[in-house]
PDB file of N, CA and C in Angstrom:
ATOM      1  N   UNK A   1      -5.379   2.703   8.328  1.00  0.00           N
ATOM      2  CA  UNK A   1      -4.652   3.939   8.521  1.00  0.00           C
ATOM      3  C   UNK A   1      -4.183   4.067   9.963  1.00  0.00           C
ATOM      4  N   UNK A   2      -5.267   3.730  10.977  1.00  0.00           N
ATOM      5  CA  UNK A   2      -4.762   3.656  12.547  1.00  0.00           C
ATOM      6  C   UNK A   2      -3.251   2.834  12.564  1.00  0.00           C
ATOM      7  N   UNK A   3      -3.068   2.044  12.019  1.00  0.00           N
ATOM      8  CA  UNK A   3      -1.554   1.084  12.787  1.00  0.00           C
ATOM      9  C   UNK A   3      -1.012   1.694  12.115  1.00  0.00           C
ATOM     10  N   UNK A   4      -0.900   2.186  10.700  1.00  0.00           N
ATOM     11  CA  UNK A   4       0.432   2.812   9.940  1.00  0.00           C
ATOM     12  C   UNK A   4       0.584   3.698  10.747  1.00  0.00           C
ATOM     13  N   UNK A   5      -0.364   4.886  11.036  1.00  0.00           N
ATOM     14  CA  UNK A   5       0.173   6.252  11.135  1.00  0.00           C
ATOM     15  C   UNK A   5       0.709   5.727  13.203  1.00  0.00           C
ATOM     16  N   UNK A   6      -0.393   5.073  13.747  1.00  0.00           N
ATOM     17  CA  UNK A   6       0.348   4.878  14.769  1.00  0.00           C
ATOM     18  C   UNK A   6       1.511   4.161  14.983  1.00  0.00           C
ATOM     19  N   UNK A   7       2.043   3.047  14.242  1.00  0.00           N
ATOM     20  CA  UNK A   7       3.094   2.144  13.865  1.00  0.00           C
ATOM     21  C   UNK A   7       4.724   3.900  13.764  1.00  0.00           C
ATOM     22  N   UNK A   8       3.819   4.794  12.734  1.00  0.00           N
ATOM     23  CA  UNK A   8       4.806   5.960  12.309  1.00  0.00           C
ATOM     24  C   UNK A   8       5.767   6.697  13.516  1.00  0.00           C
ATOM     25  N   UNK A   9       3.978   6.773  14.176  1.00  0.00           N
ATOM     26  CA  UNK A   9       4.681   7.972  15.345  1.00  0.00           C
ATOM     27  C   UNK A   9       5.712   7.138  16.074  1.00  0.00           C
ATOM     28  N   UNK A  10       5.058   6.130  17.170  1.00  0.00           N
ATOM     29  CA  UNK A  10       6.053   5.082  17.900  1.00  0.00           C
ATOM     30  C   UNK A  10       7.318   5.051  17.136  1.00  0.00           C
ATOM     31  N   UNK A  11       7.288   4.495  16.282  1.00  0.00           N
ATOM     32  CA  UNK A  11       8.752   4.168  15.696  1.00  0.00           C
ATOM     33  C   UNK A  11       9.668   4.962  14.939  1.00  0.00           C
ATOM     34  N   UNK A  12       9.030   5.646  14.279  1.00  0.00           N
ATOM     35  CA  UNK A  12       9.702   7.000  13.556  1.00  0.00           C
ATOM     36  C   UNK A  12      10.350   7.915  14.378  1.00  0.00           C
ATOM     37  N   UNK A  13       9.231   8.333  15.516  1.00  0.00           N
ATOM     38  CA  UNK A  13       9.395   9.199  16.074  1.00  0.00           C
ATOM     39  C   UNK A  13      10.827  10.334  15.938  1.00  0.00           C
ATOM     40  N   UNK A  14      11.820   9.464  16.160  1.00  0.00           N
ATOM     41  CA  UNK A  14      13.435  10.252  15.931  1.00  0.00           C
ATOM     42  C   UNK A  14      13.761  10.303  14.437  1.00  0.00           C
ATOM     43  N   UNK A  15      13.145  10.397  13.596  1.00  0.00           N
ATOM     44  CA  UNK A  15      13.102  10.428  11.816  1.00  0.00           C
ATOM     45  C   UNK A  15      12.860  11.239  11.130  1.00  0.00           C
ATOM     46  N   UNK A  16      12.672  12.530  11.134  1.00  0.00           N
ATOM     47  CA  UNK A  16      11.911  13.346   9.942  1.00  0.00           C
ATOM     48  C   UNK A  16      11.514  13.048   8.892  1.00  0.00           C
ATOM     49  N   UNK A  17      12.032  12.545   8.491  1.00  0.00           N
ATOM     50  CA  UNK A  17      12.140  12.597   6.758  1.00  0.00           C
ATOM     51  C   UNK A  17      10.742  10.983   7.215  1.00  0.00           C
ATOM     52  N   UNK A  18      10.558  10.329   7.728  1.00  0.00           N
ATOM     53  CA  UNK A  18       9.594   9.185   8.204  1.00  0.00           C
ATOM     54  C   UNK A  18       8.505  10.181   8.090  1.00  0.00           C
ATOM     55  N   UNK A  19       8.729  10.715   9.217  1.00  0.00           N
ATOM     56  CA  UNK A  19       7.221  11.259   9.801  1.00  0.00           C
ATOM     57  C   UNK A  19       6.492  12.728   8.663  1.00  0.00           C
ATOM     58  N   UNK A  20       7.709  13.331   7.673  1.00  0.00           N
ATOM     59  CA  UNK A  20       7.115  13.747   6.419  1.00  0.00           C
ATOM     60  C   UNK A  20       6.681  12.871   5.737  1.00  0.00           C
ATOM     61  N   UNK A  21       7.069  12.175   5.706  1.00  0.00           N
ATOM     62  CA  UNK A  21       6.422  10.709   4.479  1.00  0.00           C
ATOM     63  C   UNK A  21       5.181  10.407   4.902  1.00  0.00           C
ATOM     64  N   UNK A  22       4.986  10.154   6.552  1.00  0.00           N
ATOM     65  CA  UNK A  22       3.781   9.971   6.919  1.00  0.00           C
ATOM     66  C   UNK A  22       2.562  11.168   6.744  1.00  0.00           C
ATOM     67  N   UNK A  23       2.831  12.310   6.776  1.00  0.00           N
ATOM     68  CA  UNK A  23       2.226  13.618   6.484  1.00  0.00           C
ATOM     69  C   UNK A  23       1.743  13.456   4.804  1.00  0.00           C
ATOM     70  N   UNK A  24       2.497  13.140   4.220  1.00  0.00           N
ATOM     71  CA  UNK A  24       2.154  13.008   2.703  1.00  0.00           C
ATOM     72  C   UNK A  24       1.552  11.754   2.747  1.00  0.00           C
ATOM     73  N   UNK A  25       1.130  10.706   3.637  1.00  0.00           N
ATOM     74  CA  UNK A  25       0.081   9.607   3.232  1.00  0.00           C
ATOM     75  C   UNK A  25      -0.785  10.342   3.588  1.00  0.00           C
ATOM     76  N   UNK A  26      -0.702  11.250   4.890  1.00  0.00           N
ATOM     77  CA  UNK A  26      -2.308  11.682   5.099  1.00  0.00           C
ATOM     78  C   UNK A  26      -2.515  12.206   4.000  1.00  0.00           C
ATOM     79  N   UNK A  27      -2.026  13.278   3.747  1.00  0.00           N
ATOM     80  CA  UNK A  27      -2.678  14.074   2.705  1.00  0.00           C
ATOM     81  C   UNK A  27      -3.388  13.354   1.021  1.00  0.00           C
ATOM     82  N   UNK A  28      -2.671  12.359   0.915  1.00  0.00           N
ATOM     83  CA  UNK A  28      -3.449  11.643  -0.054  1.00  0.00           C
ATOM     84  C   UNK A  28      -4.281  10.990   0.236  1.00  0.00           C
ATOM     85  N   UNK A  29      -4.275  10.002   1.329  1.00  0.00           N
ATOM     86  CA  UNK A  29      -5.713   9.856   1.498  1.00  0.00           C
ATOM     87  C   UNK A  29      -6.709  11.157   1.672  1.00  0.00           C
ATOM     88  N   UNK A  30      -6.176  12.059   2.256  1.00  0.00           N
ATOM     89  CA  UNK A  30      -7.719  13.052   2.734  1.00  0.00           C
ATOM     90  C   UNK A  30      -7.872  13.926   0.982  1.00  0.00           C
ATOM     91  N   UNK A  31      -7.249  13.715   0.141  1.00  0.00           N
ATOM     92  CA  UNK A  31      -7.555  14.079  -1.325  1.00  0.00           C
ATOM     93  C   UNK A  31      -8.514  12.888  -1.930  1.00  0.00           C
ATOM     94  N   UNK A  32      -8.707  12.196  -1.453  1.00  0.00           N
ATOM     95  CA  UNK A  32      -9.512  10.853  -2.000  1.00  0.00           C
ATOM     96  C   UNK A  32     -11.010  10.818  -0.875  1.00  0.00           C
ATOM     97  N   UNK A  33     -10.693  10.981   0.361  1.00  0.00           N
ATOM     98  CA  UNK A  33     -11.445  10.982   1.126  1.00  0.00           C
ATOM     99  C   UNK A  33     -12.762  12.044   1.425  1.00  0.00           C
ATOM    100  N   UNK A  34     -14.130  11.907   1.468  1.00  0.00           N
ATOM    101  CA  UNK A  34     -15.005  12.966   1.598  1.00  0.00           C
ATOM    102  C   UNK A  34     -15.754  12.668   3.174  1.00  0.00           C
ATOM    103  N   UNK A  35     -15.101  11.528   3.918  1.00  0.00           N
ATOM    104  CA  UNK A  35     -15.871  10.838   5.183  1.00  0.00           C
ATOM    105  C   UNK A  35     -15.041  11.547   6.077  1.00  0.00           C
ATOM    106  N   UNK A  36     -16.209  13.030   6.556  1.00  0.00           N
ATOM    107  CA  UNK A  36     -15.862  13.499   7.730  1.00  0.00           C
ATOM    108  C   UNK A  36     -15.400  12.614   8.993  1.00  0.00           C
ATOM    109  N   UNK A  37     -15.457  11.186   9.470  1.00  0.00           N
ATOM    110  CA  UNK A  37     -14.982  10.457  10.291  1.00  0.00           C
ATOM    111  C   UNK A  37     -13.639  10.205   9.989  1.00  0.00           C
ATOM    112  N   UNK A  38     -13.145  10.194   8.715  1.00  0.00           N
ATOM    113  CA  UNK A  38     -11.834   9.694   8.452  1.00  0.00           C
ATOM    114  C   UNK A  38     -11.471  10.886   8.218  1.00  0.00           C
ATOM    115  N   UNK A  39     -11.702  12.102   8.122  1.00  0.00           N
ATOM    116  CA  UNK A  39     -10.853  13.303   8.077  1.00  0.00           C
ATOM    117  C   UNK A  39     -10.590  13.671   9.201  1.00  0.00           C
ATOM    118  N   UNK A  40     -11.438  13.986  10.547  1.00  0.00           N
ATOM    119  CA  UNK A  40     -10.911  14.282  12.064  1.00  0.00           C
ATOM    120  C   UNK A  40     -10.197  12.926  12.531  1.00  0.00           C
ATOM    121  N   UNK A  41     -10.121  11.413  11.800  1.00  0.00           N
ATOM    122  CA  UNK A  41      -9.077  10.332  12.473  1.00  0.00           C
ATOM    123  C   UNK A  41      -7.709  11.232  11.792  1.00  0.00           C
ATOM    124  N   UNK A  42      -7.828  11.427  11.108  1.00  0.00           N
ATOM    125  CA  UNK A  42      -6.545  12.050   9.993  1.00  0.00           C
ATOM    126  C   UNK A  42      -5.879  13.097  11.001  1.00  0.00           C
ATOM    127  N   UNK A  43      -6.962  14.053  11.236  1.00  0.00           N
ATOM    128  CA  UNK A  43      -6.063  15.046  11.746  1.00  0.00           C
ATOM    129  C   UNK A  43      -5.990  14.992  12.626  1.00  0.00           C
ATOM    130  N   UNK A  44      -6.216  14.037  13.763  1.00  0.00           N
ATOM    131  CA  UNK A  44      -5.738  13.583  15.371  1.00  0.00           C
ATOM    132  C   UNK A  44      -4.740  13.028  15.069  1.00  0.00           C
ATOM    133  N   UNK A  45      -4.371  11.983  13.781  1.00  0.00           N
ATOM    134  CA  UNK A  45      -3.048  11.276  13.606  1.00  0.00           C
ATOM    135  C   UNK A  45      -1.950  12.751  13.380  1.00  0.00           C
ATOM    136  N   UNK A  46      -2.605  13.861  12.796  1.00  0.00           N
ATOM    137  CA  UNK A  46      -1.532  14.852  12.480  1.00  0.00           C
ATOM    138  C   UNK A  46      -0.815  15.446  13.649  1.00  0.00           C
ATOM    139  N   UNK A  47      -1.671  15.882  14.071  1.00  0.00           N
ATOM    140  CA  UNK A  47      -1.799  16.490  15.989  1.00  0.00           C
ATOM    141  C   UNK A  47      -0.593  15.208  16.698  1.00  0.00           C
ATOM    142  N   UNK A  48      -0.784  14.090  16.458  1.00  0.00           N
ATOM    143  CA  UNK A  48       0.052  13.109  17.882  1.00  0.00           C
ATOM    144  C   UNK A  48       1.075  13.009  16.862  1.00  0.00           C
ATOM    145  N   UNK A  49       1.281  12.899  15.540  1.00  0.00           N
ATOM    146  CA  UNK A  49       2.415  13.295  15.244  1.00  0.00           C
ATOM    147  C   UNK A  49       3.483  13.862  15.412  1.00  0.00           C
ATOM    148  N   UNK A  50       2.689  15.226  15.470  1.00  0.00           N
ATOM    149  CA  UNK A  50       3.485  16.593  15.831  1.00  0.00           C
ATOM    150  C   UNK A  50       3.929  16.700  17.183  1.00  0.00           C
ATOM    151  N   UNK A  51       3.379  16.155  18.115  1.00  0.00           N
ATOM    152  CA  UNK A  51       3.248  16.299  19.598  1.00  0.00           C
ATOM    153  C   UNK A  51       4.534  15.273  20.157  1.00  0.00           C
ATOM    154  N   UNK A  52       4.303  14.038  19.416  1.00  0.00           N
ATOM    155  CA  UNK A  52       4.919  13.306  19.868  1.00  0.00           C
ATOM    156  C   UNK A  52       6.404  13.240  19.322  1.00  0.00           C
ATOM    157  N   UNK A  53       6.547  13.737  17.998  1.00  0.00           N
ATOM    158  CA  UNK A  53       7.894  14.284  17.344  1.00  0.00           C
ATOM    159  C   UNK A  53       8.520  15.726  18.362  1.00  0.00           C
ATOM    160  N   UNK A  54       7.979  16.625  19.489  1.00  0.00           N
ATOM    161  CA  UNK A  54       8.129  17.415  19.941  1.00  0.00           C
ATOM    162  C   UNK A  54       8.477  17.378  21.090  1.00  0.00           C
ATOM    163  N   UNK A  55       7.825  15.778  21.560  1.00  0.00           N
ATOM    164  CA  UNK A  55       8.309  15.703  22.743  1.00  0.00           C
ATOM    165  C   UNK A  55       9.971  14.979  22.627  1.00  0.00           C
ATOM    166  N   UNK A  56      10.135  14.080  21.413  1.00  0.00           N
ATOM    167  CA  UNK A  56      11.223  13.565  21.094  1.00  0.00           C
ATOM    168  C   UNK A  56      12.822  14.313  21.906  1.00  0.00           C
ATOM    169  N   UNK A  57      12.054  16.085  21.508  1.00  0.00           N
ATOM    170  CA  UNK A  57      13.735  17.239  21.650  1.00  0.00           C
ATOM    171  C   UNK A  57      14.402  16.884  20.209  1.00  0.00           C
ATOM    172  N   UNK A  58      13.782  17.321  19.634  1.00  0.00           N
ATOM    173  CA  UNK A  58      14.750  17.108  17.617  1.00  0.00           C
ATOM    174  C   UNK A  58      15.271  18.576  17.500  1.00  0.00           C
ATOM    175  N   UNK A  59      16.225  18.951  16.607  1.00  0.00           N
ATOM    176  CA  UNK A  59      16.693  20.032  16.443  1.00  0.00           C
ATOM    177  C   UNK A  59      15.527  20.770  16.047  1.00  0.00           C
ATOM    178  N   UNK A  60      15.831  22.021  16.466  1.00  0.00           N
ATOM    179  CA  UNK A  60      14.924  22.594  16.385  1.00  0.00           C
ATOM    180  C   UNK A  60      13.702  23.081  14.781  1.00  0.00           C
ATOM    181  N   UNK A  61      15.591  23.148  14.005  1.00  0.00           N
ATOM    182  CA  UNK A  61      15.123  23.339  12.631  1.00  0.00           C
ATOM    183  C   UNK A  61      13.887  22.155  11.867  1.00  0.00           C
ATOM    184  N   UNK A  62      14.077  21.007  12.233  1.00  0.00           N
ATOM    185  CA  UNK A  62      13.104  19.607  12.033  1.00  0.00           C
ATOM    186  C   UNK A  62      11.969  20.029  12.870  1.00  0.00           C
ATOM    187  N   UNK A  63      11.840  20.401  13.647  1.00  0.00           N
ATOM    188  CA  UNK A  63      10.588  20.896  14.467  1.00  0.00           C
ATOM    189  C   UNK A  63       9.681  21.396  13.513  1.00  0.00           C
ATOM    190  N   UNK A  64      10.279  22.701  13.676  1.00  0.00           N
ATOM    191  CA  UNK A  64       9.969  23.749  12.759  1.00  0.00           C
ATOM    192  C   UNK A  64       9.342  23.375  11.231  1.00  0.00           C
ATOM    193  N   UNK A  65      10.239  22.610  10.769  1.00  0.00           N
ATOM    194  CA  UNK A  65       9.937  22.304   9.330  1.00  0.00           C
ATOM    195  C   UNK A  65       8.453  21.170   9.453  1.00  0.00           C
ATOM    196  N   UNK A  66       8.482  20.193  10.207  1.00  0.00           N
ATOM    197  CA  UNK A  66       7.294  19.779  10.685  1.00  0.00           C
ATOM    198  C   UNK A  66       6.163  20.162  11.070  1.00  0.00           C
ATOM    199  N   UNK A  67       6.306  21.194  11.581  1.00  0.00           N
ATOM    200  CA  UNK A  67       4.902  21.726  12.531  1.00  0.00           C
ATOM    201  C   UNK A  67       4.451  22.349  10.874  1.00  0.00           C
ATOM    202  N   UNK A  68       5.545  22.994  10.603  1.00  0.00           N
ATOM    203  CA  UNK A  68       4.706  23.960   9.212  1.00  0.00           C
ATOM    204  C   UNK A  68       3.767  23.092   8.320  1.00  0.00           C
ATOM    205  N   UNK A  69       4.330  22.230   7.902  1.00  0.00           N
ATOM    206  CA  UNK A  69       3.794  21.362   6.829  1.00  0.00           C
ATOM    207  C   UNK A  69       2.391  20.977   7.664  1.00  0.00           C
ATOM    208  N   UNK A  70       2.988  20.247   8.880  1.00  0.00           N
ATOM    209  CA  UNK A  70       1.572  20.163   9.551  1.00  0.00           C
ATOM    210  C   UNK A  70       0.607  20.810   9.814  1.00  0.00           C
ATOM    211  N   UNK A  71       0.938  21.998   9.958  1.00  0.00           N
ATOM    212  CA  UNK A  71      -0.270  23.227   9.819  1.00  0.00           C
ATOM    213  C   UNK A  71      -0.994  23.586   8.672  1.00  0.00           C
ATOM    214  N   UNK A  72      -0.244  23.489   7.465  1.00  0.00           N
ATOM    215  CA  UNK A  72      -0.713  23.610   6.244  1.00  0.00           C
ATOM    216  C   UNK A  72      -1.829  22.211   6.519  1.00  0.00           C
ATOM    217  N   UNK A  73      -1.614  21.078   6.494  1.00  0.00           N
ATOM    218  CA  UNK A  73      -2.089  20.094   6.409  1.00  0.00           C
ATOM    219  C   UNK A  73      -3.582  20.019   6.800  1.00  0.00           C
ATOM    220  N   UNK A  74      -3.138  20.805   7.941  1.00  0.00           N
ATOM    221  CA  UNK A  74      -4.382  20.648   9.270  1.00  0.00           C
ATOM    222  C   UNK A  74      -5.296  21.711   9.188  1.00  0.00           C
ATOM    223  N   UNK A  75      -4.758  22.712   8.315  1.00  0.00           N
ATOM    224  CA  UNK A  75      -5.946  23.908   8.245  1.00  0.00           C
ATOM    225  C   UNK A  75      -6.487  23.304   6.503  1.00  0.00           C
ATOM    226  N   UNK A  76      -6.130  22.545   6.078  1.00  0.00           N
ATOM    227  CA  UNK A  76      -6.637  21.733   4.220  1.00  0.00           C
ATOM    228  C   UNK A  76      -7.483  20.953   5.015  1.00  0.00           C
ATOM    229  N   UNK A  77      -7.393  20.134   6.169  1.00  0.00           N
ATOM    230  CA  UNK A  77      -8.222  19.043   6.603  1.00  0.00           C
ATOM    231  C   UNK A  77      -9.604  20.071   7.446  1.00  0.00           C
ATOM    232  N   UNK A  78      -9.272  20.737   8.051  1.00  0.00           N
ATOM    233  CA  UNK A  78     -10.451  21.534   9.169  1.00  0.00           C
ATOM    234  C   UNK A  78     -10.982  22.445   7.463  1.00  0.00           C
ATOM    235  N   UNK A  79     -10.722  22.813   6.559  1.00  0.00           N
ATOM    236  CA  UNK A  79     -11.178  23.804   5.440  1.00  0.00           C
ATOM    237  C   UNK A  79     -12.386  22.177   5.228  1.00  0.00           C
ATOM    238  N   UNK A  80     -11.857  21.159   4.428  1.00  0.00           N
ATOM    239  CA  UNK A  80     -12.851  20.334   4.095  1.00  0.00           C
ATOM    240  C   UNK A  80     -13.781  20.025   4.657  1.00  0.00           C
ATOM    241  N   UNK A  81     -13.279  19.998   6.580  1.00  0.00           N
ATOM    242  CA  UNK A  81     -14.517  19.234   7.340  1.00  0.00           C
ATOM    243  C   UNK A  81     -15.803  20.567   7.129  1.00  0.00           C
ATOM    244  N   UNK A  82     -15.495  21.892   6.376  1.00  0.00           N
ATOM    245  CA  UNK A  82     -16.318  22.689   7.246  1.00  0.00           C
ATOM    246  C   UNK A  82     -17.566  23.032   6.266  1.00  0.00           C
TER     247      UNK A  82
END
């Protein structure tokens, strides 16, 4: 999961529609997954996602539509770890 999702950010980075695709691998793995270690790797990959798609400067609307999904994502991943 480390080289995909990091392989994602690096190279995607200027992509949306990539880095949603990558958001929907996390989320299936963390539907399969119950190993609190691979759920906080998950949601640090979500976090440098987001961060690093932000630092890109993408229209704003792709921002936006990103961070959301990612938030949904990231409060499903912090609900399981807890």
């Amino acid at each position: 999961m480390d080289h995909v999702l990091d392989a994602m950010r690096v190279y995607a980075v200027n992509h949306p529609t990539v880095l949603h695709r990558s958001l929907g691998l996390v989320e299936q793995v963390a539907v399969v997954s119950a190993d609190p270690e691979v759920l906080r790797t998950l949601e640090d990959h979500v976090q440098h996602l987001v961060e690093s798609f932000a630092a890109a400067s993408p229209h704003r609307r792709d921002l936006d539509a990103l961070s959301m999904r990612a938030d949904r994502l990231l409060a499903d991943l912090r609900e399981r770890l807890s």
